[in-house]
N, C-alpha and C. Protein backbone atom coordinates (compact mmCIF):
# COMPACT_ATOMS: atom_id res chain seq x y z
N UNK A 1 58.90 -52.65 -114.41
CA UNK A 1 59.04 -52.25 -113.02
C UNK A 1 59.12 -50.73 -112.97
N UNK A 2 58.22 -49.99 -112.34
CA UNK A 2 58.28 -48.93 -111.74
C UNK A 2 59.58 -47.82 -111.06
N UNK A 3 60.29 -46.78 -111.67
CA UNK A 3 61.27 -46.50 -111.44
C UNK A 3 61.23 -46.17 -109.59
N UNK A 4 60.14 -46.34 -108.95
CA UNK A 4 60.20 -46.15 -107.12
C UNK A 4 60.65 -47.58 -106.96
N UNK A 5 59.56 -48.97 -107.74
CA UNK A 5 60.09 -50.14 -107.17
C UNK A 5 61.64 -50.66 -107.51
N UNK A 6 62.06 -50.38 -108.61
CA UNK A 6 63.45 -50.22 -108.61
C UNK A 6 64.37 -49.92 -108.00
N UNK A 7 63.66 -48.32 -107.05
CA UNK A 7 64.70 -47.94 -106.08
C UNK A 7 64.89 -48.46 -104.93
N UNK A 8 63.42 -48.67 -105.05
CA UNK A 8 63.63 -49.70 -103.62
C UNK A 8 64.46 -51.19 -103.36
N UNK A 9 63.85 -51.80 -104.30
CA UNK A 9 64.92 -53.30 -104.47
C UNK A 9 66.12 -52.53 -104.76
N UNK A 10 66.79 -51.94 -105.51
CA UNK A 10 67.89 -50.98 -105.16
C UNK A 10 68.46 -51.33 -104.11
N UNK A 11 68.05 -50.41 -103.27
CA UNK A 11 68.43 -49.81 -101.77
C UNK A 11 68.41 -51.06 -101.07
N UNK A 12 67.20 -52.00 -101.14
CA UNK A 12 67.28 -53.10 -100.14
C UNK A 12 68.43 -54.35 -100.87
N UNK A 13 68.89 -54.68 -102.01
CA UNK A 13 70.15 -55.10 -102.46
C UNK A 13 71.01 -54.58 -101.91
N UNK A 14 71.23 -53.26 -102.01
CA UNK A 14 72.64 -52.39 -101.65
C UNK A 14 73.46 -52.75 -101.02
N UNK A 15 73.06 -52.71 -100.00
CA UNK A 15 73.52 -53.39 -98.15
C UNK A 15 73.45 -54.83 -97.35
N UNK A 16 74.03 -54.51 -96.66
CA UNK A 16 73.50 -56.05 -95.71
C UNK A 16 72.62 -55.32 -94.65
N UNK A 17 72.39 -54.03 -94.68
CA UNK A 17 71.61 -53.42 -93.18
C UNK A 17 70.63 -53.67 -92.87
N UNK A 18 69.50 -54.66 -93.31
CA UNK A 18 68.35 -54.61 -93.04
C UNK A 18 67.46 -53.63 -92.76
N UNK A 19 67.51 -52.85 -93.55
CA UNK A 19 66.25 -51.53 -93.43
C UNK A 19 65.18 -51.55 -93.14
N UNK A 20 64.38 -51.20 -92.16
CA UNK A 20 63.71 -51.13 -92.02
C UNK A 20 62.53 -50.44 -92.92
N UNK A 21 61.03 -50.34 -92.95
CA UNK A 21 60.56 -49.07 -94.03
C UNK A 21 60.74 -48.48 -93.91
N UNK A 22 60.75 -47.41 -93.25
CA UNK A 22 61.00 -45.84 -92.46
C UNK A 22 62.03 -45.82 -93.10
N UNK A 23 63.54 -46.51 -92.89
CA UNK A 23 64.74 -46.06 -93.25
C UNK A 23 64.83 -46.02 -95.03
N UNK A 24 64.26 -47.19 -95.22
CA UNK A 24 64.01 -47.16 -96.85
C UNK A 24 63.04 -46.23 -97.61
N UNK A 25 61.85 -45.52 -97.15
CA UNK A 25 61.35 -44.30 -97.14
C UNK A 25 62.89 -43.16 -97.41
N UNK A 26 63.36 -42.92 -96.59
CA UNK A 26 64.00 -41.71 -96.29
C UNK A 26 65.01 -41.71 -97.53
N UNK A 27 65.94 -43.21 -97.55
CA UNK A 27 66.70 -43.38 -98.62
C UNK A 27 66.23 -42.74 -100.29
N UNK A 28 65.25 -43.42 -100.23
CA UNK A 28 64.34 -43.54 -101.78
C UNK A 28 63.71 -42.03 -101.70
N UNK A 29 63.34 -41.60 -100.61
CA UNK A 29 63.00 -39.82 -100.59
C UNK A 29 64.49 -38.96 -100.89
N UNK A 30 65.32 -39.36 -100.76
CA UNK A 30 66.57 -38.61 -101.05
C UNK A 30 67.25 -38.55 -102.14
N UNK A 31 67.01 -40.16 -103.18
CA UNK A 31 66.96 -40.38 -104.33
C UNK A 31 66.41 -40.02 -105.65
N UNK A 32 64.74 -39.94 -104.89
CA UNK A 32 63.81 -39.63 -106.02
C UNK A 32 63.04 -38.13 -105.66
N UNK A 33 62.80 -37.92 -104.53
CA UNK A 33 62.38 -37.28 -103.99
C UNK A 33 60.67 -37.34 -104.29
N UNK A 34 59.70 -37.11 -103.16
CA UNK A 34 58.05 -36.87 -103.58
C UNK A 34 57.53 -38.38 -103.25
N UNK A 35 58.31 -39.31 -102.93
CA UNK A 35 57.83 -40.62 -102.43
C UNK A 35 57.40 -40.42 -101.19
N UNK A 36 56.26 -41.20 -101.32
CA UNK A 36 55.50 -41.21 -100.09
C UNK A 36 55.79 -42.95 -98.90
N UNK A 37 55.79 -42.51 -98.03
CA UNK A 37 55.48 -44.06 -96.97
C UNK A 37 54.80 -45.17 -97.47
N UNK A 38 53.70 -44.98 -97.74
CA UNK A 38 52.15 -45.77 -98.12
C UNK A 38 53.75 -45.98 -99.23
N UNK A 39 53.72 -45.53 -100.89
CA UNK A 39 54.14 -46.37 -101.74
C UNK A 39 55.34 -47.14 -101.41
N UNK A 40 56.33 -46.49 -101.02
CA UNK A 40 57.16 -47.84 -100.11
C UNK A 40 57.01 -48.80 -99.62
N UNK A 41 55.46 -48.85 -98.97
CA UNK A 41 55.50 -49.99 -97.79
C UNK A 41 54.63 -51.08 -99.12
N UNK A 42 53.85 -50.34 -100.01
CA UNK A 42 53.09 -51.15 -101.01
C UNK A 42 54.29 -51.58 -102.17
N UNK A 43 55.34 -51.43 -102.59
CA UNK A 43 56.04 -51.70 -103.29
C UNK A 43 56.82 -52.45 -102.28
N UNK A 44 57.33 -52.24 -101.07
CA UNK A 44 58.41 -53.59 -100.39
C UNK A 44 57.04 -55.20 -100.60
N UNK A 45 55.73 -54.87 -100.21
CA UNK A 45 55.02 -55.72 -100.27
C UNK A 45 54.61 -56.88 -101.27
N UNK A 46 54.90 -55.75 -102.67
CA UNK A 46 54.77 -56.31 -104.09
C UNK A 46 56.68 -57.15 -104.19
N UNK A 47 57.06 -56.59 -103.86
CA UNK A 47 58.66 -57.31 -103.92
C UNK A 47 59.18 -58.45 -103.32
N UNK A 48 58.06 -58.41 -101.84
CA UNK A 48 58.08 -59.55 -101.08
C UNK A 48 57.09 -60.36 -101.83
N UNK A 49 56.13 -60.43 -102.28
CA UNK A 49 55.20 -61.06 -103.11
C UNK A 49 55.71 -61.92 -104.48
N UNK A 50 56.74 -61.09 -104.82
CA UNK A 50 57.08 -61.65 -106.15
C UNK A 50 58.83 -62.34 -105.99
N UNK A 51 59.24 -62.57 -105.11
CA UNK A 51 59.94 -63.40 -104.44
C UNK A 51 61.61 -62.70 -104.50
N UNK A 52 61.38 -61.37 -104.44
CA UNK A 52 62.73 -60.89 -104.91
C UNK A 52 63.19 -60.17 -103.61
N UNK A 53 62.48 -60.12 -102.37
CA UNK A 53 62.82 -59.78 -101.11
C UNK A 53 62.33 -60.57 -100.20
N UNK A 54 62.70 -60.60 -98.54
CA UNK A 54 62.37 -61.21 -98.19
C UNK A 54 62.44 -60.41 -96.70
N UNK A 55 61.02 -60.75 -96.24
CA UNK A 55 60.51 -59.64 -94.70
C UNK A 55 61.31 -60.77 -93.67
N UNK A 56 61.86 -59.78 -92.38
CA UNK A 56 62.55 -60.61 -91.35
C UNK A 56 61.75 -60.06 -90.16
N UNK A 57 60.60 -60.69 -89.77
CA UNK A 57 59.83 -60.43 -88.75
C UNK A 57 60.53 -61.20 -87.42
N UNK A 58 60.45 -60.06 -86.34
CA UNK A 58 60.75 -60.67 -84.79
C UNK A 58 59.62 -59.49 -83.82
N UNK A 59 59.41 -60.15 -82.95
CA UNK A 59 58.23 -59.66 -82.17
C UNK A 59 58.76 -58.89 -81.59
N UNK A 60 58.14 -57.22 -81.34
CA UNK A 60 58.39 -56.18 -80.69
C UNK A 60 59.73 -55.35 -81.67
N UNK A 61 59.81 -55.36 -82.97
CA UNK A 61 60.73 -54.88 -83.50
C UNK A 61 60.31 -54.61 -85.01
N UNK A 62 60.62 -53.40 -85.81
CA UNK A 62 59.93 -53.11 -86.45
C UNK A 62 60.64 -54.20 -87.81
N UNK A 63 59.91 -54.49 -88.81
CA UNK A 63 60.30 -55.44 -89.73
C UNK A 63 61.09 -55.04 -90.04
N UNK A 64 62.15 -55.99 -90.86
CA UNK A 64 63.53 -55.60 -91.62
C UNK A 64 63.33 -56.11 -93.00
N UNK A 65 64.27 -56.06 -94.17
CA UNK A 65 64.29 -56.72 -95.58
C UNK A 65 65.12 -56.86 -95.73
N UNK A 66 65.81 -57.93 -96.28
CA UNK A 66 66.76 -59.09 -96.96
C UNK A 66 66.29 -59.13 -98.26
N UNK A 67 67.50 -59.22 -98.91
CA UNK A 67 67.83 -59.74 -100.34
C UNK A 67 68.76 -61.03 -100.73
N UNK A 68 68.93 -61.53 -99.65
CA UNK A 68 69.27 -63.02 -99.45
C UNK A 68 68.65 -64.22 -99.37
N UNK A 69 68.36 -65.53 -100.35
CA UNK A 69 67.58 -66.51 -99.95
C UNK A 69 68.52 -67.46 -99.66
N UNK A 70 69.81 -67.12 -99.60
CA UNK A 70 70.85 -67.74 -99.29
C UNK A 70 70.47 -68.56 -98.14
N UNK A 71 70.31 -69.97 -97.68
CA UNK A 71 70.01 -70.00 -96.23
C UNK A 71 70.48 -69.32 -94.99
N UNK A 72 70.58 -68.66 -93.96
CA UNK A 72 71.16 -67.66 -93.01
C UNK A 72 70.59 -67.51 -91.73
N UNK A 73 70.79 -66.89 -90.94
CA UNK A 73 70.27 -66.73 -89.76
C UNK A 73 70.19 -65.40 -89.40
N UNK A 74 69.93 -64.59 -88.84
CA UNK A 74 69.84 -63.72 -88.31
C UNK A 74 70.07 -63.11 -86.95
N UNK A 75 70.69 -62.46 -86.65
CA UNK A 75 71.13 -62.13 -84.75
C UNK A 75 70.19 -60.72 -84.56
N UNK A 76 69.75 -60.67 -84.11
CA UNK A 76 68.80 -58.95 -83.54
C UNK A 76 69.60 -58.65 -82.44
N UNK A 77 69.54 -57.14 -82.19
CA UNK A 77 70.26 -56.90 -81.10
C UNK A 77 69.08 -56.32 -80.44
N UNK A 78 68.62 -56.93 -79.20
CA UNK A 78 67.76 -56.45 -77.95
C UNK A 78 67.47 -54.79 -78.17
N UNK A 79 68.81 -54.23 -77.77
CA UNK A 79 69.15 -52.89 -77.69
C UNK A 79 68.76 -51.98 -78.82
N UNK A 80 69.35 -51.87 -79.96
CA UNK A 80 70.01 -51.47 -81.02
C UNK A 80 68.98 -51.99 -82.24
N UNK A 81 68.48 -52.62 -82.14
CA UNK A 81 67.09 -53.11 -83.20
C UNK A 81 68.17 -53.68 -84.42
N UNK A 82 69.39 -53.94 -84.64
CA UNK A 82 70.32 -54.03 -85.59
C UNK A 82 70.55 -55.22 -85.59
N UNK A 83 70.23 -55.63 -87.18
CA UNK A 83 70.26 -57.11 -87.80
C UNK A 83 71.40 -57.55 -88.50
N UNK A 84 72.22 -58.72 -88.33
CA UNK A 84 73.42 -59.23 -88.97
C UNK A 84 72.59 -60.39 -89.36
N UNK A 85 73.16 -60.89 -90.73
CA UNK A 85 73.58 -62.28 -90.71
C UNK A 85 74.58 -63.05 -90.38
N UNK A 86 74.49 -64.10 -90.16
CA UNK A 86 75.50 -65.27 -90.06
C UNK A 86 74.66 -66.72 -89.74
N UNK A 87 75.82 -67.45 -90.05
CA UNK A 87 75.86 -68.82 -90.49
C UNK A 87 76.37 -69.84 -89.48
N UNK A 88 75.90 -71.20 -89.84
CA UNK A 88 76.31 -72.22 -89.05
C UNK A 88 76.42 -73.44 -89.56
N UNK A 89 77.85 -73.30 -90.00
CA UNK A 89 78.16 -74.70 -90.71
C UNK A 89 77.94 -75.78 -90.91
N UNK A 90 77.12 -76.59 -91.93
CA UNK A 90 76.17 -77.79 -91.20
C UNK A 90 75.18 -77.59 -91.05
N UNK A 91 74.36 -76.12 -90.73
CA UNK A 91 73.17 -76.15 -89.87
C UNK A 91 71.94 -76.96 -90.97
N UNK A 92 72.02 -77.07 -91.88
CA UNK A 92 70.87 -77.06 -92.94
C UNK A 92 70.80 -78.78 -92.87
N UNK A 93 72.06 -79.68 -92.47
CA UNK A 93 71.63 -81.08 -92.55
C UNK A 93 71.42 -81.61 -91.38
N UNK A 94 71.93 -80.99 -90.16
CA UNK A 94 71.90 -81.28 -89.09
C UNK A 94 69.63 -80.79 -88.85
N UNK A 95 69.29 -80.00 -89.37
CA UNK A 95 67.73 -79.73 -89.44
C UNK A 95 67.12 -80.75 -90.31
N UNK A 96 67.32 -81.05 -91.07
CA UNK A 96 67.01 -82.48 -92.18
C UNK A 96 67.19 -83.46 -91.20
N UNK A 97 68.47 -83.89 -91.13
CA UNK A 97 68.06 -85.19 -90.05
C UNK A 97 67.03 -84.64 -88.79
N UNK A 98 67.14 -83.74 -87.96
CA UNK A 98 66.41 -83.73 -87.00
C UNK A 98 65.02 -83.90 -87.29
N UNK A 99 64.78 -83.32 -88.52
CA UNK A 99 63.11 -83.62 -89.02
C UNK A 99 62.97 -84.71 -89.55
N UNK A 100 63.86 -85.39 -90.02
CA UNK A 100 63.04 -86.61 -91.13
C UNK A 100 62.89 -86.28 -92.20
N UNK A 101 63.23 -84.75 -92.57
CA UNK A 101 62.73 -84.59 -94.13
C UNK A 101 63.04 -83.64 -94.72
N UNK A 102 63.23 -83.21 -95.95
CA UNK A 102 63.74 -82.11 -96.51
C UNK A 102 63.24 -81.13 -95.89
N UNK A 103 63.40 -79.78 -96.50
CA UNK A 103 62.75 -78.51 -95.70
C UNK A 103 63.05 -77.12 -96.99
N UNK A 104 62.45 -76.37 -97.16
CA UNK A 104 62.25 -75.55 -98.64
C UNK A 104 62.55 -74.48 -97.83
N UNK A 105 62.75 -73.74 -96.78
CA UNK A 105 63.33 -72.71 -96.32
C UNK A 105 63.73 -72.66 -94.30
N UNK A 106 63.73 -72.00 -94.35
CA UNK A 106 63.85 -71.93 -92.75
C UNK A 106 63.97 -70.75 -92.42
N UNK A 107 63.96 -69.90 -90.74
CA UNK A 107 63.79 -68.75 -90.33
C UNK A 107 64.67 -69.33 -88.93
N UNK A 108 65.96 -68.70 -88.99
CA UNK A 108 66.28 -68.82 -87.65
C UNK A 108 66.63 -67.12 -87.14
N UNK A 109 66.36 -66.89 -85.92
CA UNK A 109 66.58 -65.52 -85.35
C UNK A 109 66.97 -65.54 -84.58
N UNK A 110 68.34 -65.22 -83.71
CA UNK A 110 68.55 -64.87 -82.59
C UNK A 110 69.10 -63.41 -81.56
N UNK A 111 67.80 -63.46 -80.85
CA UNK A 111 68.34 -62.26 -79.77
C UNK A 111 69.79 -62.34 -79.17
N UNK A 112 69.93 -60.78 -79.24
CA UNK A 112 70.83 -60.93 -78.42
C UNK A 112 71.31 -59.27 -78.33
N UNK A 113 72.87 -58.98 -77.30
CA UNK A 113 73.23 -57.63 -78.03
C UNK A 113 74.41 -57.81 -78.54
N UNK A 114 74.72 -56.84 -79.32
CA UNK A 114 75.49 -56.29 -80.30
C UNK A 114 76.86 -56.12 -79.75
N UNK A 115 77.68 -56.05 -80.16
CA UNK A 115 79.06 -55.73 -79.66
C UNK A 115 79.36 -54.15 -79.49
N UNK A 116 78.64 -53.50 -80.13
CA UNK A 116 78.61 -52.07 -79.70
C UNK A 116 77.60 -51.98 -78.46
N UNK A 117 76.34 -52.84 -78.57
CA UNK A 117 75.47 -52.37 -76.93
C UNK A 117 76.78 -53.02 -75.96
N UNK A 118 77.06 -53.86 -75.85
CA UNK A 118 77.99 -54.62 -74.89
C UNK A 118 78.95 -53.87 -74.28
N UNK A 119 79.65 -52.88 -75.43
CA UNK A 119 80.64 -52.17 -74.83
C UNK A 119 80.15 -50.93 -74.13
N UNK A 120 79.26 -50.26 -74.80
CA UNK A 120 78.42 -49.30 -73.86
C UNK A 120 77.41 -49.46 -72.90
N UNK A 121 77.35 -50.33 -72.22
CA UNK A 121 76.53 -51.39 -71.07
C UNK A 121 77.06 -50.72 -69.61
């Protein structure tokens, strides 16, 4: 592994923040310095490819990355573009029965705002 792709799975382990590229650019430019965009966005790609990250796409918001295959959910904040996880006790058999059948991953996302947009509303 490449000492940039390193930094990057790095940085996207690090946290729970969901970084966006841009933000993971800037990180890994502060680290290594002389990294470019293009190799970031081609190394998160190779990382998502080889099953050691994982892209959190929602429409109208720029992608995020996870290092969790933990099953989870995700909350977006409308406002604030800012991604949490959390969980729902049960949720994984209560989806089995509803389908009829096992299931090898899932994507749940929910909008919403943030407890910081809420208070500044």
């Amino acid at each position: 592994m490449t000492k940039q792709r390193a930094t990057i799975l790095d940085i996207v382990r690090s946290d729970k923040a969901h970084h966006t590229a841009e933000e993971i650019y800037h990180i890994a430019n502060e680290r290594l310095g002389g990294i470019s965009l293009a190799t970031v966005y081609n190394n998160l790609h190779a990382l998502e490819e080889a099953g050691l990250i994982r892209r959190i796409t929602a429409e109208h918001f720029a992608d995020r990355y996870d290092s969790s295959f933990v099953p989870h959910g995700h909350l977006i904040c409308e406002r604030c573009e800012r991604v949490t996880d959390f969980n729902i006790d049960g949720f994984e058999a209560l989806l089995s029965d509803a389908i009829g059948n096992s299931f090898s991953s899932y994507e749940l996302k929910v909008r919403h705002l943030c407890t910081k947009c809420r208070e500044n509303a």
